[in-house]
C-alpha atoms as a PDB file:
ATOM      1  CA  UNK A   1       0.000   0.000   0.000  1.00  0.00           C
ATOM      2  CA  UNK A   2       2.895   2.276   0.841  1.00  0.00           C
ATOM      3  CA  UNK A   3       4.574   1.500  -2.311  1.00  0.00           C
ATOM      4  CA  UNK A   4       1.493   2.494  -4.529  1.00  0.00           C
ATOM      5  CA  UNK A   5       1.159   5.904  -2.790  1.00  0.00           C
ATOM      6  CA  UNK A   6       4.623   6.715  -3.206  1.00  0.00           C
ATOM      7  CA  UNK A   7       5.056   5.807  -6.851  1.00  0.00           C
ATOM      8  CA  UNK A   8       1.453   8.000  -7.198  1.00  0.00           C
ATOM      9  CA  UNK A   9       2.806  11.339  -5.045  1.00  0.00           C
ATOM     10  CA  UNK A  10       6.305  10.722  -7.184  1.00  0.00           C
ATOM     11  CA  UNK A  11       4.029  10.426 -10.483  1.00  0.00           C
ATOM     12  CA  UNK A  12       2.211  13.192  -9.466  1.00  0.00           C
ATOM     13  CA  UNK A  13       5.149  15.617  -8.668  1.00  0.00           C
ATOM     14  CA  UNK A  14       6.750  14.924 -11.493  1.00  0.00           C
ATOM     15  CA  UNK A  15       4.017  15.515 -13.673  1.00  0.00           C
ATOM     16  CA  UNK A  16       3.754  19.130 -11.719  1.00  0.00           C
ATOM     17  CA  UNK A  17       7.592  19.966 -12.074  1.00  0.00           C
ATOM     18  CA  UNK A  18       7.438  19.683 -16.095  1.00  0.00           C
ATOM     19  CA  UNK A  19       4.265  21.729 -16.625  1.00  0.00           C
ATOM     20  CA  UNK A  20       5.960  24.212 -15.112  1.00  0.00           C
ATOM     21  CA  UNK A  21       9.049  23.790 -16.395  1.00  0.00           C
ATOM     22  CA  UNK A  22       7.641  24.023 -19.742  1.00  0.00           C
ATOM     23  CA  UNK A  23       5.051  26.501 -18.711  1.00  0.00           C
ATOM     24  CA  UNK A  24       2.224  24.746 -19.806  1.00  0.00           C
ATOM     25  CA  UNK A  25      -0.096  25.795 -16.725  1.00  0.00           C
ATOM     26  CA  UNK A  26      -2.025  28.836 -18.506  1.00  0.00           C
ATOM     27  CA  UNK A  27      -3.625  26.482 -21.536  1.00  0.00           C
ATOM     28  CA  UNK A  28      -3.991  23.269 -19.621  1.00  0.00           C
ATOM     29  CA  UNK A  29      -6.076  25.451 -17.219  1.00  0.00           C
ATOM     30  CA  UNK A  30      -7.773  27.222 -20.650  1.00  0.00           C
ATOM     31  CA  UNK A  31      -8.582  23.543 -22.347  1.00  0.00           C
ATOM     32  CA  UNK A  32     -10.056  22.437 -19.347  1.00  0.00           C
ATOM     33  CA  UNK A  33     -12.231  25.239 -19.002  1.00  0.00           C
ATOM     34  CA  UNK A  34     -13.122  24.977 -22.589  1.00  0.00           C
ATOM     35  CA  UNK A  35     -14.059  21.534 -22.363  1.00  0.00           C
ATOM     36  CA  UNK A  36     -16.294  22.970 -19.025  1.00  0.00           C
ATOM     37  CA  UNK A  37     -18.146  25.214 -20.961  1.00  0.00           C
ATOM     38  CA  UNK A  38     -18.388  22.540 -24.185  1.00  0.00           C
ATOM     39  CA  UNK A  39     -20.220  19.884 -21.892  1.00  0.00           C
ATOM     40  CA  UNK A  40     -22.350  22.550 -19.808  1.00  0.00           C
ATOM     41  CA  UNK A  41     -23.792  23.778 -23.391  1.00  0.00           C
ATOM     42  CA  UNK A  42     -23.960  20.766 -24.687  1.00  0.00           C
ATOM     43  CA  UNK A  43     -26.508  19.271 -21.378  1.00  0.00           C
ATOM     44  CA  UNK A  44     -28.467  22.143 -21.497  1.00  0.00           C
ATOM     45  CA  UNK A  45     -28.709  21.636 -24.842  1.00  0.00           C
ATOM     46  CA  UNK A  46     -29.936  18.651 -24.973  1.00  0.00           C
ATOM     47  CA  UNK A  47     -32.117  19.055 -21.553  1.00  0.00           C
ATOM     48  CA  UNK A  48     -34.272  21.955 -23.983  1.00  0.00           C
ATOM     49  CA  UNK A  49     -34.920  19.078 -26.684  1.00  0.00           C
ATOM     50  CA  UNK A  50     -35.638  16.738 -24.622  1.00  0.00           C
ATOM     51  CA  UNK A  51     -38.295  19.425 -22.540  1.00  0.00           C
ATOM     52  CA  UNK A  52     -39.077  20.686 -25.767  1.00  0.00           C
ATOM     53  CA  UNK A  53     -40.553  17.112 -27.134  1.00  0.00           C
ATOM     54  CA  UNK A  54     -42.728  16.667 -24.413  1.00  0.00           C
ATOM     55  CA  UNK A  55     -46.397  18.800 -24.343  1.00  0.00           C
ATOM     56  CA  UNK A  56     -46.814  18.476 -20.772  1.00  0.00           C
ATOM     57  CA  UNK A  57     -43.537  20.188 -19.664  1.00  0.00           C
ATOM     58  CA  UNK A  58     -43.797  23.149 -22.659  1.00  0.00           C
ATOM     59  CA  UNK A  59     -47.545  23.664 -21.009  1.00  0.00           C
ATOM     60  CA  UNK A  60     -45.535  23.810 -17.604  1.00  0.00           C
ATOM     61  CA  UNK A  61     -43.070  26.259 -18.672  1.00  0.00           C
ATOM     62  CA  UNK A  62     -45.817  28.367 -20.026  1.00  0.00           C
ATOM     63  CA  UNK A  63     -47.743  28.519 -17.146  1.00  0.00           C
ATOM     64  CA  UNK A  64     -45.030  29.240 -14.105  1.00  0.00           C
ATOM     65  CA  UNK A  65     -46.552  28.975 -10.543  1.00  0.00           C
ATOM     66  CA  UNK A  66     -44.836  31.119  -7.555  1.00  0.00           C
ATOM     67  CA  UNK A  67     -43.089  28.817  -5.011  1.00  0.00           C
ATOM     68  CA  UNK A  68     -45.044  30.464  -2.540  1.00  0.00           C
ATOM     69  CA  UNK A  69     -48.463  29.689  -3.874  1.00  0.00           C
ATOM     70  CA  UNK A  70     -50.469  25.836  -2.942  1.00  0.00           C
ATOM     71  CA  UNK A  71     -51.349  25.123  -6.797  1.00  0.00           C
ATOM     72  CA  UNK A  72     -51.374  21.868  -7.530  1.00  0.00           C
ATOM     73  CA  UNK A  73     -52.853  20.745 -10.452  1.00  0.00           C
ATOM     74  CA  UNK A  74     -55.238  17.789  -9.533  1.00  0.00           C
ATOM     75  CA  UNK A  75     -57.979  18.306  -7.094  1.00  0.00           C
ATOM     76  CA  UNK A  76     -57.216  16.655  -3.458  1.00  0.00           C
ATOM     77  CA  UNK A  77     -59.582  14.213  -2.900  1.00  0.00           C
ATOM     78  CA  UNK A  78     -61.825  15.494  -0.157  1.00  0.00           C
ATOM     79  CA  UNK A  79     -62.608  18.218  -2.800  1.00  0.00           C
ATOM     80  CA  UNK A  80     -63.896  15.846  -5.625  1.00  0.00           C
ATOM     81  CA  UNK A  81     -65.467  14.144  -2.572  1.00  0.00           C
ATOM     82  CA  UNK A  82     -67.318  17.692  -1.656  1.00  0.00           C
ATOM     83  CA  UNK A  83     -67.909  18.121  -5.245  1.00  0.00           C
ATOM     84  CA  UNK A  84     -69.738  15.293  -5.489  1.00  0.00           C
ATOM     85  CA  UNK A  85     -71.871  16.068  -2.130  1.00  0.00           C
ATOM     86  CA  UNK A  86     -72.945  19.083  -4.077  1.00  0.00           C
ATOM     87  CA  UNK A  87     -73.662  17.827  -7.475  1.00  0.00           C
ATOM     88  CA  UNK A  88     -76.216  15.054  -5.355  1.00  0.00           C
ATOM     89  CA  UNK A  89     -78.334  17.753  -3.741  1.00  0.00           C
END
């Protein structure tokens, strides 16, 4: 076990010591957020088509709700219960 995380810190150092050396800190750091950005775009991307296909999220989207309000969209059951009450009179 002690072996492995010595070769891995020596690996690891080494590794740090010639990106320096060569300076090659400033575009690894630039690729890397490239590829961030890339893969972010690319999931949101693909989360619109995939909302975008389905009927019942784009009437979602079109009707927002506050977070502070009690809509929900199907009646609770002691109202169809009361509903019924009512239509029986």
């Amino acid at each position: 076990m002690s072996f492995l995380f010595i070769l891995m810190t020596h690996t690891k150092l080494t590794i740090r010591y010639i990106v320096l050396q060569l300076g090659l800190a400033g575009p690894i750091l630039q690729v890397s957020q490239t590829v961030f950005y890339e893969v972010k775009r690319l999931a949101t991307e693909k989360l619109r088509e995939a909302f975008a296909e389905v009927p019942e999220a784009r009437r979602h989207l079109a009707n927002p709700v506050s977070a502070s309000s009690n809509y929900t969209e199907e009646p609770k059951r002691r109202d169809l219960v009361a509903e019924k009450v009512l239509l029986e009179k």
